[in-house]
N, C-alpha and C. Protein backbone atom coordinates (compact mmCIF):
# COMPACT_ATOMS: atom_id res chain seq x y z
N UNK A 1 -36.38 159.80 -0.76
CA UNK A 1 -37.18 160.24 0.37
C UNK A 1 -38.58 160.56 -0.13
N UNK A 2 -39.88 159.73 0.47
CA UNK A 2 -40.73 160.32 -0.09
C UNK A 2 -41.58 161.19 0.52
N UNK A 3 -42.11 162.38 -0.17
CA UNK A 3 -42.64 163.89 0.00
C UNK A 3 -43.65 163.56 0.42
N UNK A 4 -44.64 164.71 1.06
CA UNK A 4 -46.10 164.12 1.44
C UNK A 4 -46.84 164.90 0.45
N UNK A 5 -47.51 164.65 -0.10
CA UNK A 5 -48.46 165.11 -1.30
C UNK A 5 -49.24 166.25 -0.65
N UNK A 6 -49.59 166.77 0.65
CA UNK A 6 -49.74 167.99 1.04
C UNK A 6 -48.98 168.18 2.24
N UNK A 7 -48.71 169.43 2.38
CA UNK A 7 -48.27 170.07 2.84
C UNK A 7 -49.41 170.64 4.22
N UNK A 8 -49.01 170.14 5.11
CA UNK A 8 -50.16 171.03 6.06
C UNK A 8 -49.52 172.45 6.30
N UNK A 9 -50.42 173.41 7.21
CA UNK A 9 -50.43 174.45 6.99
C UNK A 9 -50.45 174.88 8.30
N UNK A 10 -49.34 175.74 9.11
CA UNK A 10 -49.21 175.84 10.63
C UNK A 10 -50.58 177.06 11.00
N UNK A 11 -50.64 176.81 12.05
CA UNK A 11 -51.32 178.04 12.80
C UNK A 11 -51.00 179.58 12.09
N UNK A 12 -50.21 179.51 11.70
CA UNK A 12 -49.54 181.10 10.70
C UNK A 12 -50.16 180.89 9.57
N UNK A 13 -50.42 180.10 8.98
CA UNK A 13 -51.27 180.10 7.96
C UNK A 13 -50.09 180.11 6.68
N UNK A 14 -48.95 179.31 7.27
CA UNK A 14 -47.95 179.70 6.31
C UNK A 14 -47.54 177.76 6.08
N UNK A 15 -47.12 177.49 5.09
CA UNK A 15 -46.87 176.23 4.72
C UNK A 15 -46.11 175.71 6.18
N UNK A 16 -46.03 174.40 6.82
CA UNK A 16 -45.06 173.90 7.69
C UNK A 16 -43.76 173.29 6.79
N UNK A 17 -42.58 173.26 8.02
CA UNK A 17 -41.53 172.62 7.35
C UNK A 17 -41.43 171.68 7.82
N UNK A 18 -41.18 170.79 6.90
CA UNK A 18 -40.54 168.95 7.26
C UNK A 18 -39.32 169.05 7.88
N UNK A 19 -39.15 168.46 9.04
CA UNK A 19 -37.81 168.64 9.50
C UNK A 19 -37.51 167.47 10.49
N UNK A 20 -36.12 166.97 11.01
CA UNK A 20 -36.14 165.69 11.19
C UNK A 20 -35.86 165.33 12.64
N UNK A 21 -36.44 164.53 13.35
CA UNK A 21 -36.07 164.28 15.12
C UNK A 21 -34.70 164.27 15.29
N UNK A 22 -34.45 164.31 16.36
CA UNK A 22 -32.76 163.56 16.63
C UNK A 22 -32.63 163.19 17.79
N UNK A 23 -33.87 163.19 18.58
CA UNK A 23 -34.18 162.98 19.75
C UNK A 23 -33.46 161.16 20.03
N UNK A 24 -33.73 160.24 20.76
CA UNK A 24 -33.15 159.09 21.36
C UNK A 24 -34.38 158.49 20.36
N UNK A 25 -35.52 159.21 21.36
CA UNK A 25 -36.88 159.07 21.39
C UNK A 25 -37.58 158.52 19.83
N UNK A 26 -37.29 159.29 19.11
CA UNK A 26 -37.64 159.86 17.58
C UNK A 26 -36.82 159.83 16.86
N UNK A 27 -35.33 159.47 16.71
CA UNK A 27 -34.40 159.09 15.80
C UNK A 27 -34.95 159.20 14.19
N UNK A 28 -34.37 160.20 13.38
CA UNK A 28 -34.60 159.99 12.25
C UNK A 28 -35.96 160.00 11.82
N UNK A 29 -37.06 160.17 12.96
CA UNK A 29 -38.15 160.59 12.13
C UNK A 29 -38.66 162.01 12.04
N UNK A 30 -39.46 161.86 10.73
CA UNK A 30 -39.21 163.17 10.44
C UNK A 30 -41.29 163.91 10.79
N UNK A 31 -41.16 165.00 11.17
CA UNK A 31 -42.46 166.07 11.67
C UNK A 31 -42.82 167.35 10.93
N UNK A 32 -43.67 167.87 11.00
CA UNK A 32 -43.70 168.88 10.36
C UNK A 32 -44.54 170.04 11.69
N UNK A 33 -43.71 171.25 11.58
CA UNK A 33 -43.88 172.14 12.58
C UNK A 33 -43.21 173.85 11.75
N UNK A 34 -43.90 174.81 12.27
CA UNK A 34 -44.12 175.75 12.01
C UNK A 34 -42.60 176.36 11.66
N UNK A 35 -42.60 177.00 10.58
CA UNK A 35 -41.66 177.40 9.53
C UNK A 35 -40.97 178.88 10.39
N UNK A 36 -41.16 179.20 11.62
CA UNK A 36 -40.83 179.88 12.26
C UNK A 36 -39.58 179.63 13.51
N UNK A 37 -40.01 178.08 13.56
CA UNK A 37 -40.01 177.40 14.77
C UNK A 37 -37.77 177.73 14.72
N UNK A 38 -37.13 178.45 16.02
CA UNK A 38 -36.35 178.32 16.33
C UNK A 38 -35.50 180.09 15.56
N UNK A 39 -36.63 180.95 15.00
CA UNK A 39 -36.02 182.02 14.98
C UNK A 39 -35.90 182.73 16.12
N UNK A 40 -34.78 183.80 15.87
CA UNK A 40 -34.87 184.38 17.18
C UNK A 40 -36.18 185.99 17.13
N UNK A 41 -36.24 186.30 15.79
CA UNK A 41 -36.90 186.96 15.37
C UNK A 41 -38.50 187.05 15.30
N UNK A 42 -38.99 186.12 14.94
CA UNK A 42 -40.13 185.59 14.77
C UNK A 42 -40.91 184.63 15.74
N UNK A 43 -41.82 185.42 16.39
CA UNK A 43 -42.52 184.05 17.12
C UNK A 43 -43.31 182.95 16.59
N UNK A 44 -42.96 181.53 17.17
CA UNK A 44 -43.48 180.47 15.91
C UNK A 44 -44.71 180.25 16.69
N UNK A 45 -45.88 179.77 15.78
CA UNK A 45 -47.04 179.34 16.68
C UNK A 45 -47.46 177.88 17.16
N UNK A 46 -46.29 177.38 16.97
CA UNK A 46 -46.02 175.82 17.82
C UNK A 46 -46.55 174.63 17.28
N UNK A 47 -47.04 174.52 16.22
CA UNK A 47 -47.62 173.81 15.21
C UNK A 47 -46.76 172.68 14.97
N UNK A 48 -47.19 171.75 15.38
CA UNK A 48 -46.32 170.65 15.47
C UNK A 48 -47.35 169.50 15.25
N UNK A 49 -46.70 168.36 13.57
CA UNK A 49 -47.59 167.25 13.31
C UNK A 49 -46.48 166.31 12.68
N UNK A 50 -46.70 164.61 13.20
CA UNK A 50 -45.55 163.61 12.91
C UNK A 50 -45.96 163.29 11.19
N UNK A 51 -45.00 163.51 10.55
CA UNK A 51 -45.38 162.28 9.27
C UNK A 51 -44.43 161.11 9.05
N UNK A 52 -43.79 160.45 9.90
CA UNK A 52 -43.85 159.49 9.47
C UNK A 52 -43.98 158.86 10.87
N UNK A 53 -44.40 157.65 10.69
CA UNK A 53 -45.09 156.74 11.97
C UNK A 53 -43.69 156.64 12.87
N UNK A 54 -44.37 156.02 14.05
CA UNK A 54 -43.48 155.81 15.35
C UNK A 54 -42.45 154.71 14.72
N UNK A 55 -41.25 154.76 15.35
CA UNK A 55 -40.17 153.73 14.69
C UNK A 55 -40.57 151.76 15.72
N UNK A 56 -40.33 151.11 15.46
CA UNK A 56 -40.30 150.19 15.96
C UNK A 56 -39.01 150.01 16.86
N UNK A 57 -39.18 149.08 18.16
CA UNK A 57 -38.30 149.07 18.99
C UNK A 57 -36.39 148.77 18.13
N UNK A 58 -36.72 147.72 17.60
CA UNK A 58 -35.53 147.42 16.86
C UNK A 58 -35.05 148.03 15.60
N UNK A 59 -35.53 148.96 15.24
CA UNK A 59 -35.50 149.72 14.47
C UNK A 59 -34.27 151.23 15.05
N UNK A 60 -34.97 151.44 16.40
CA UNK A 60 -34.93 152.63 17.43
C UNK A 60 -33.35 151.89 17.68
N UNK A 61 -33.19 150.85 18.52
CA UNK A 61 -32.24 149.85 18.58
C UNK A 61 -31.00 150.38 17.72
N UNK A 62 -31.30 149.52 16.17
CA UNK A 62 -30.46 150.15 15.32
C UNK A 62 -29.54 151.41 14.93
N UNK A 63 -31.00 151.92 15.03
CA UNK A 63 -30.33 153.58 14.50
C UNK A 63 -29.64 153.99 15.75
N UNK A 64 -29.89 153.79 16.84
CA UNK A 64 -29.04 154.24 18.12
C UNK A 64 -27.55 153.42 18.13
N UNK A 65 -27.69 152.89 17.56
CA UNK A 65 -26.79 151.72 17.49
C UNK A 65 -25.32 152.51 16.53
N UNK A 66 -25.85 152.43 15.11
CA UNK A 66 -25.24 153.20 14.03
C UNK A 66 -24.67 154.67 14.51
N UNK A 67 -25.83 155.22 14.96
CA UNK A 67 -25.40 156.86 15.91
C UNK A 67 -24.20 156.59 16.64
N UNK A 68 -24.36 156.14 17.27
CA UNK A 68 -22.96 155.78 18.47
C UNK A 68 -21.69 155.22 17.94
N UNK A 69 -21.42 154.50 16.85
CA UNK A 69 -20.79 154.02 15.71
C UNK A 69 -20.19 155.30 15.31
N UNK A 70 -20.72 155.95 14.24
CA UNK A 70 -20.81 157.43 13.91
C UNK A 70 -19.82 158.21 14.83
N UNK A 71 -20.82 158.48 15.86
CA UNK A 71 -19.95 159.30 16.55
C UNK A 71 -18.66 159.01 17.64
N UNK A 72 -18.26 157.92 17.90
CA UNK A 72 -16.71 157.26 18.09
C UNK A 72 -16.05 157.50 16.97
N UNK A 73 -16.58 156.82 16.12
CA UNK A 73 -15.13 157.43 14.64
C UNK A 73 -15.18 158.73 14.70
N UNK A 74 -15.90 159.72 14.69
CA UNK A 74 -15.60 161.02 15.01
C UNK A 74 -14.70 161.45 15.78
N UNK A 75 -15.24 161.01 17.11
CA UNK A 75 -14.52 161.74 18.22
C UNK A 75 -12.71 161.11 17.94
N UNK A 76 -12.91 159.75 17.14
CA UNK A 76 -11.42 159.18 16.99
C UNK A 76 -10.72 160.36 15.88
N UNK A 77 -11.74 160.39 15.14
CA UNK A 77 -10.72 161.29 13.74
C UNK A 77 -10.44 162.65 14.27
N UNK A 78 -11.44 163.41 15.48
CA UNK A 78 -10.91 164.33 16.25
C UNK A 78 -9.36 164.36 16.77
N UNK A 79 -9.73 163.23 17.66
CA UNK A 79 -8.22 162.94 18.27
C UNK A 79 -7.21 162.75 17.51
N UNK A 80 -7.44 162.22 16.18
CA UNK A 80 -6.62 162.30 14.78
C UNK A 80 -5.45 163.21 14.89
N UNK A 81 -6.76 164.06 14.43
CA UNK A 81 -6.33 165.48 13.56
C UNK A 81 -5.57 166.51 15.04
N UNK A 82 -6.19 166.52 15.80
CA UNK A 82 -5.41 167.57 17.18
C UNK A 82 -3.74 166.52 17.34
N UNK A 83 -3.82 165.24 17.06
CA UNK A 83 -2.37 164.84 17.16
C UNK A 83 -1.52 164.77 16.37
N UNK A 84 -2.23 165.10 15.12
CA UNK A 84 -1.20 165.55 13.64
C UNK A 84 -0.87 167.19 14.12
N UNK A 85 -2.00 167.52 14.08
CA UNK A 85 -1.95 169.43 14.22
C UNK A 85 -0.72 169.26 15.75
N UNK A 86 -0.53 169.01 16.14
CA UNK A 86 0.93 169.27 17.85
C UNK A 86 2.24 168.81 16.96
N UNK A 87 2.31 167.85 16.71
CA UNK A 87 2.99 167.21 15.77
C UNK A 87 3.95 168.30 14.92
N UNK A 88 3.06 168.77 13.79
CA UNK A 88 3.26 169.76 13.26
C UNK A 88 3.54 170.44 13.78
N UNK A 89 2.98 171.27 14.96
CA UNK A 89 3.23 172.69 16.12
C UNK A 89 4.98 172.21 16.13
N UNK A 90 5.24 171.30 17.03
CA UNK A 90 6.39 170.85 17.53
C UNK A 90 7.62 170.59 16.58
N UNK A 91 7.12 169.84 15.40
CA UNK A 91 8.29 170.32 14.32
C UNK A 91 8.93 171.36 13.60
N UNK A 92 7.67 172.44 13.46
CA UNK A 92 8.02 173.40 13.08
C UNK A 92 8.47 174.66 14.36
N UNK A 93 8.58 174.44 15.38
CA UNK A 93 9.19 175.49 16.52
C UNK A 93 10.41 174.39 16.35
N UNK A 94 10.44 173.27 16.22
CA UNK A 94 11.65 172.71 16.45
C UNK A 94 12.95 173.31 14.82
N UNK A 95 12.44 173.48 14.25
CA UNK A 95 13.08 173.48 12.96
C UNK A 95 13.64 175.17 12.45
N UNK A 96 12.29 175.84 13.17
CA UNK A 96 12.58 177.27 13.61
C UNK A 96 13.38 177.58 14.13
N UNK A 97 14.17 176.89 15.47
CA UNK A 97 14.42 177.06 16.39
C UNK A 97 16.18 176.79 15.95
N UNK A 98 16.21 176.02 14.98
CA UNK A 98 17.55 175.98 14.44
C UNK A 98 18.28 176.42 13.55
N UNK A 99 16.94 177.75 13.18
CA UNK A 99 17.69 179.06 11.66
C UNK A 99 18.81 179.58 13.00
């Protein structure tokens, strides 16, 4: 991943953090915005700058593409694991059930 050789500096006067979209919009690119941004404590001063360029359509394409990929095998290995875990529930009340 490569770093940006400076670091801009938010409205706080405090270094910004690199941090990454996840938007549809912005997939995987990454911005830099105020090192405050999302405490509940601290008000951030909204400092918000892109470093790396806009993605190209087929690019955007892709990665939306892969995302959705991603998250089906998920939601499958979800459904996995909750039908091993009953499974289990049910053998062991069953096995209990015959001390």
């Amino acid at each position: 991943m490569d770093m940006p050789e400076v670091i801009p500096v938010c409205f706080c006067g405090d270094p910004a953090k690199l941090s990454m979209s996840w938007s549809n919009d912005n997939l995987g690119r990454r911005f830099f915005g105020c090192n405050k941004f999302g405490s509940r404590f601290r008000k951030s001063c909204r400092f918000f700058s892109w470093f790396d360029p806009p993605l190209t359509p087929r690019s955007r394409m892709v990665l939306l593409g892969l995302l959705k990929k991603l998250r089906t095998l998920e939601d499958a290995r979800k459904r996995e694991r909750r039908t091993w875990f009953l499974v289990l529930v049910i053998v062991t009340v069953f096995l209990f059930s015959k001390l």
